[in-house]
Structure formats: structure tokens, C-alpha cells
Protein backbone atom coordinates (compact mmCIF):
# COMPACT_ATOMS: atom_id res chain seq x y z
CA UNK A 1 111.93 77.92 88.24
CA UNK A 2 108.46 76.61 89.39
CA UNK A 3 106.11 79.18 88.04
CA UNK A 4 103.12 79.77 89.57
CA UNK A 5 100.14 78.77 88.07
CA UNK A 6 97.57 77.02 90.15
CA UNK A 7 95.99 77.32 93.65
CA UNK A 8 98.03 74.01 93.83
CA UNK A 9 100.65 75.65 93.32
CA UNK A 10 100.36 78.29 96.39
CA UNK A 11 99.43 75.51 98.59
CA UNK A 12 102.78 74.01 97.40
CA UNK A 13 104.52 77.56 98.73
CA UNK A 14 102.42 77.56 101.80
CA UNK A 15 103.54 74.02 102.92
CA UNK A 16 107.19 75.04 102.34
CA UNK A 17 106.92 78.63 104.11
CA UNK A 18 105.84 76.99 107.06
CA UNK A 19 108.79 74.37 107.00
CA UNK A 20 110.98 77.38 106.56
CA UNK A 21 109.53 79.82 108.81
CA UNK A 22 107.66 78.46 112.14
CA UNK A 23 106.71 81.77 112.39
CA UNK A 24 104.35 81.85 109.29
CA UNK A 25 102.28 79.09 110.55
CA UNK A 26 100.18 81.31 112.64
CA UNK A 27 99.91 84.00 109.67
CA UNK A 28 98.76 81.31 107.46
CA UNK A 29 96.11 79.96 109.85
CA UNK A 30 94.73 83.73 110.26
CA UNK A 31 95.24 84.46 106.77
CA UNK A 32 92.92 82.34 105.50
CA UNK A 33 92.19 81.56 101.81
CA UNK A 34 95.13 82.39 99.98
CA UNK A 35 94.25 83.89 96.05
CA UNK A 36 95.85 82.81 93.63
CA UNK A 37 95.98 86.19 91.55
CA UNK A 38 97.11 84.96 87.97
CA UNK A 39 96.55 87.92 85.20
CA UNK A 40 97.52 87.06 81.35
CA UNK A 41 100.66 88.69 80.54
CA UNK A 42 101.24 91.48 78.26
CA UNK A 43 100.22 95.43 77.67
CA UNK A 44 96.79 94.82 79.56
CA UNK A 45 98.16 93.05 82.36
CA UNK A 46 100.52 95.61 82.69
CA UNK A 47 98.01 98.54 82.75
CA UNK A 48 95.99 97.06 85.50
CA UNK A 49 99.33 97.27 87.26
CA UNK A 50 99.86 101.07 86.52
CA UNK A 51 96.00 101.89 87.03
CA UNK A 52 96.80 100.60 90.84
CA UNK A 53 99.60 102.15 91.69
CA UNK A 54 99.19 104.64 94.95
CA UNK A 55 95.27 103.79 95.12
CA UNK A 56 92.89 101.71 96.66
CA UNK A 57 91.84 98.43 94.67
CA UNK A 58 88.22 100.02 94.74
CA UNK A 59 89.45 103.29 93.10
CA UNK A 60 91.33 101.07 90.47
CA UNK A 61 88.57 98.72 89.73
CA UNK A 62 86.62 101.94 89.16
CA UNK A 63 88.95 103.70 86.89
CA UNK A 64 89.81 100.77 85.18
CA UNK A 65 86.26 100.50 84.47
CA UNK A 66 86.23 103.77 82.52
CA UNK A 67 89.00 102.74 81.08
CA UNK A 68 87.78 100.10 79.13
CA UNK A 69 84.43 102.28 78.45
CA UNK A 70 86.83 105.09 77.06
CA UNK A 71 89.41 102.82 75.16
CA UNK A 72 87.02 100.36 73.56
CA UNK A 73 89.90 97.90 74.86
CA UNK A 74 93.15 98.32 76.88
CA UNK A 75 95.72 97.80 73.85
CA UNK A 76 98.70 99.73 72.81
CA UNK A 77 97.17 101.11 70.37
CA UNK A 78 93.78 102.00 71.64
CA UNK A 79 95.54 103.39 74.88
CA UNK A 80 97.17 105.79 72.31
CA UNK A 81 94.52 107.14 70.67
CA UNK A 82 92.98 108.31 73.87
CA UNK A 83 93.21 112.43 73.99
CA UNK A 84 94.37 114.14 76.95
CA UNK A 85 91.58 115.20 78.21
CA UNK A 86 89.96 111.53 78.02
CA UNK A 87 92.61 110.21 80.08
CA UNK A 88 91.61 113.28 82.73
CA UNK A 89 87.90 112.31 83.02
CA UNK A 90 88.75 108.22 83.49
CA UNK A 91 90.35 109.21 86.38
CA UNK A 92 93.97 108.90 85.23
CA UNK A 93 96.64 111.34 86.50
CA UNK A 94 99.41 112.50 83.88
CA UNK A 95 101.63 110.61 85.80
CA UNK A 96 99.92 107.60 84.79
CA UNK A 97 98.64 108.59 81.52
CA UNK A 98 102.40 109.06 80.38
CA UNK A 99 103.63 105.75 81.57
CA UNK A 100 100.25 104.33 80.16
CA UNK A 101 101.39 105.70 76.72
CA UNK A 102 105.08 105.19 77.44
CA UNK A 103 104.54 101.40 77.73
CA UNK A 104 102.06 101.04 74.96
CA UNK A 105 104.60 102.73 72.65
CA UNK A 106 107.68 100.76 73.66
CA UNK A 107 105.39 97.54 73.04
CA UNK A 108 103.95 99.17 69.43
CA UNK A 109 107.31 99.29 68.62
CA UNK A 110 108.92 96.12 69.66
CA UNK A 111 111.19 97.30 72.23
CA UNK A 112 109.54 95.77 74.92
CA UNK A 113 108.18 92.53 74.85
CA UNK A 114 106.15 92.02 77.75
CA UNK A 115 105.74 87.99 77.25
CA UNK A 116 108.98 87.98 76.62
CA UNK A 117 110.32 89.40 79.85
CA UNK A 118 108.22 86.85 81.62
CA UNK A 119 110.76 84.37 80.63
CA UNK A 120 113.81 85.94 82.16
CA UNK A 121 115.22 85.89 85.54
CA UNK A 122 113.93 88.30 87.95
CA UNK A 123 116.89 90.32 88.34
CA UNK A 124 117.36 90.64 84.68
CA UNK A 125 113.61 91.01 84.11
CA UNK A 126 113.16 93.68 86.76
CA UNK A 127 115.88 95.62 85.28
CA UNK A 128 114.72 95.37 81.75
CA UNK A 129 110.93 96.71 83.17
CA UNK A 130 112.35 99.89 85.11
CA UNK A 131 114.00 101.04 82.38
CA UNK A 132 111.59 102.07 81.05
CA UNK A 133 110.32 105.92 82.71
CA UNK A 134 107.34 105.58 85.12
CA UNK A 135 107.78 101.63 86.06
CA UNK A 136 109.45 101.09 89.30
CA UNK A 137 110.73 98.34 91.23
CA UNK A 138 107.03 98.02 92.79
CA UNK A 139 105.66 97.78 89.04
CA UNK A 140 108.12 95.56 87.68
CA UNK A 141 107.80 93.01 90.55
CA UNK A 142 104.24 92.96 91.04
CA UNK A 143 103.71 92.62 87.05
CA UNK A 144 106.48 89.65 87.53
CA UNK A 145 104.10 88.26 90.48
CA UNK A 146 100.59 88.03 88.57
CA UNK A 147 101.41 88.09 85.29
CA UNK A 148 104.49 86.07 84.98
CA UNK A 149 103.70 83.82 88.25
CA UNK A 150 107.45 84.11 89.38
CA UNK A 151 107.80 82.09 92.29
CA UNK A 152 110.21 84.09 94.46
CA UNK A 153 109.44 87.40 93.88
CA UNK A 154 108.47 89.75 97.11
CA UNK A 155 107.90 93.61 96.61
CA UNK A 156 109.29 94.68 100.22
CA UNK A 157 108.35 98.56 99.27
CA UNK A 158 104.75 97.91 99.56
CA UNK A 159 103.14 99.38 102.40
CA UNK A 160 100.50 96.94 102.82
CA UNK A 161 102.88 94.57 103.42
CA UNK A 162 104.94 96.31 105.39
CA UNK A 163 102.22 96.57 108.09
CA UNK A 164 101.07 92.90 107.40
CA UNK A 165 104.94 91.45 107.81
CA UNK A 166 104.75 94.19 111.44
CA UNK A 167 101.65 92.89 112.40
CA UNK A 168 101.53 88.97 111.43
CA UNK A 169 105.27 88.56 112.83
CA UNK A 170 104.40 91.24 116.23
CA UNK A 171 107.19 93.35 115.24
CA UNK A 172 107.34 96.51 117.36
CA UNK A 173 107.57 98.58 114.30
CA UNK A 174 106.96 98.56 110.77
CA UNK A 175 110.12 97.39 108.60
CA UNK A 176 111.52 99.29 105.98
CA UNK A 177 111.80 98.12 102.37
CA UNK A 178 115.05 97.41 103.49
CA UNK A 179 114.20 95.63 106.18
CA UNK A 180 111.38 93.48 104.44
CA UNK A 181 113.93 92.36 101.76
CA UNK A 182 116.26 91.21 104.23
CA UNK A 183 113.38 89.47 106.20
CA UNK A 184 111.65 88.06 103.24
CA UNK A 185 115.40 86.44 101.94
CA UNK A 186 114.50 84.03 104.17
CA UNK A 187 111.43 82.63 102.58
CA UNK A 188 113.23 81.87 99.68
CA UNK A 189 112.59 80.42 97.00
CA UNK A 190 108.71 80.91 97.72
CA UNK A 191 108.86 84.92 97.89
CA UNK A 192 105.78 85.14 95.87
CA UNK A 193 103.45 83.03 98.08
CA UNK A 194 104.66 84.83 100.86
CA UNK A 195 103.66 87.91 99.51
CA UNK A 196 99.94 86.64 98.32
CA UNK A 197 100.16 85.07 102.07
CA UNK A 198 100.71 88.73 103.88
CA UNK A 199 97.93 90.27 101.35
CA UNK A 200 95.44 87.91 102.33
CA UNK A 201 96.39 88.03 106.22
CA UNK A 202 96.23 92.05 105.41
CA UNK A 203 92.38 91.66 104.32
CA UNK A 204 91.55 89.36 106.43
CA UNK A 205 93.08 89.51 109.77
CA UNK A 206 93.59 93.34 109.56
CA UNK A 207 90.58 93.89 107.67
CA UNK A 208 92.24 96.22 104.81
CA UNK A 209 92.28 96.73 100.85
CA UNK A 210 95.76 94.81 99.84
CA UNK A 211 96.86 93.18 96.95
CA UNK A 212 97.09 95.42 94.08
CA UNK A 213 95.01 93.63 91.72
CA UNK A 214 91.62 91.78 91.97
């Protein structure tokens, strides 16, 4: 597996999406810069994930700032000293708070090693991650994206996407998660450039908020 490490490395993935996928070499001249998005593995990088989840990168950034302020530091065991009513006024909901604390006591414990997990196969890895309550497929694989730099990774249930595969490829409609996975089979084994690539197109050419993390 060729992890993904460097910008080198997506230019790599970009060169063999468009000798995979004529179509992409359109969406990759629009697109533009393509980030490389790399976040150290482990309970933090794994909070920034959850903090993101169903909001704008501009709401996260913010609430992720008061997270910090609140926390001292985003640790397992900072995270689980926070009160209830601390986690209300960062801008957490109890959704999030719970997998927040979830996470950070599955890790406290040694039940979860989130280094560990980058290590494993996606399949395996993804399974091991949405076992626990409150991560999801979308969790699991984006964590596996930026924090693990898995190579061939693609989270087909993100709407951003969505509209960027809809718009970049002129498909009449936007595809389904369903749909995306079968679409995106085809830019194997570079999955996880592909997604960076339809992020970036989604900012730039479409002008939108996209990738979940900064």
C-alpha cells in the first residue's frame, strides 16, 4: 500500500487518475491545486473528524477553537474532564459530545488504538472504527484519508462530493452513495486522490466549503 504522505505523492495519484479516467483530466485542470490534507493520527486527529461532521469547515474551525480554549488540549483525558455543560457552550451537540467521550474512553483504556488501526487494511480498519457508537462509515474513512493517508479510500456518502462527482463528470443527477462507490471503483487504487481531487474542484470550480478538515 502506497500511503500518502507528500504533495508528491497526490501528484503521483493525479497522473494515474487521468491514465485511468479520461474523464478526470478536465476536473483536474479546473480543480486546481490539489491539498494534500495530512493530520497526525490518533485521539486529536480523530476529534477534528467528529467536530466536522454535518457542519461547515468554518463552524468546525470555530468550535474546534473553543475546544482547545475549554480543554486546555484535545486528549482523552482532558476531553473527559470537560462537564456537560462545557461541552454545550463550545458548541458541541450531545451527539458529538458522547462520541467525543466515547472515543476518548475506548483509547484511555486500550481498546482502541487509533495508530494502530492506521496499519490495517481498510476494510478491516473501517470495521474496527464503526464499532465503536457514533463513528460511521463517513468517520472511519475520512479519519483513514488524513490521518492514516490510505491511498484508495473514497467516502461516496459525502454530499460534497456527491455534487462535485455530478457536476465535474456532467451527470444529469446527483449519484447516490451507491452510485459514487460503484463510480469511484474505477479509480482504483488512487480512491483517496480522487476524493482530495473532487474537494478541491468543489471549492474551486463550484465555489463551496468541502473537505472536512483544513
Amino acid at each position: 500500500m502506497h500511503i500518502i504522505r507528500t504533495q508528491a505523492d497526490v501528484a503521483a495519484g493525479l497522473v494515474g487518475l487521468a491514465l485511468l479516467d479520461a474523464r478526470l483530466r478536465a476536473v483536474i485542470d479546473r480543480a486546481g491545486p490539489v491539498p494534500l490534507r495530512r493530520h497526525d493520527p490518533g485521539y486529536r486527529g480523530m476529534a477534528g473528524i467528529i467536530v466536522s461532521q454535518m457542519v461547515s469547515r468554518a463552524s468546525a474551525d470555530a468550535i474546534w477553537r473553543r475546544l482547545e480554549e475549554a480543554a486546555g488540549d484535545v486528549t482523552p483525558h482532558h476531553v473527559l474532564n470537560l462537564t456537560d455543560a462545557e461541552c454545550r457552550a463550545v458548541g458541541l451537540s450531545r451527539a458529538k459530545a458522547e462520541t467525543l467521550r466515547r472515543v476518548a474512553e475506548a483509547v484511555d483504556r486500550g481498546t482502541v488504538d487509533l495508530d494502530a488501526i492506521c496499519q490495517m487494511e481498510a476494510g478491516a480498519a473501517v470495521q474496527a472504527l464503526t464499532a465503536l457508537k457514533g463513528i460511521g462509515r463517513w468517520t472511519a474513512e475520512v479519519y483513514l484519508l488524513f490521518c492514516a493517508g490510505h491511498p484508495d479510500i473514497f467516502p461516496a456518502g459525502d454530499v460534497a462530493l456527491q455534487n462535485a462527482v455530478a457536476h465535474g463528470l456532467g451527470l444529469s443527477i446527483r449519484p447516490s452513495q451507491a452510485e459514487l462507490d460503484e463510480i469511484a471503483a474505477t479509480w482504483s487504487p488512487w480512491r483517496g486522490v480522487s476524493a482530495r481531487l473532487f474537494w478541491a474542484y468543489y471549492a474551486r470550480a463550484m465555489r463551496r466549503e468541502g473537505a472536512p478538515l483544513g
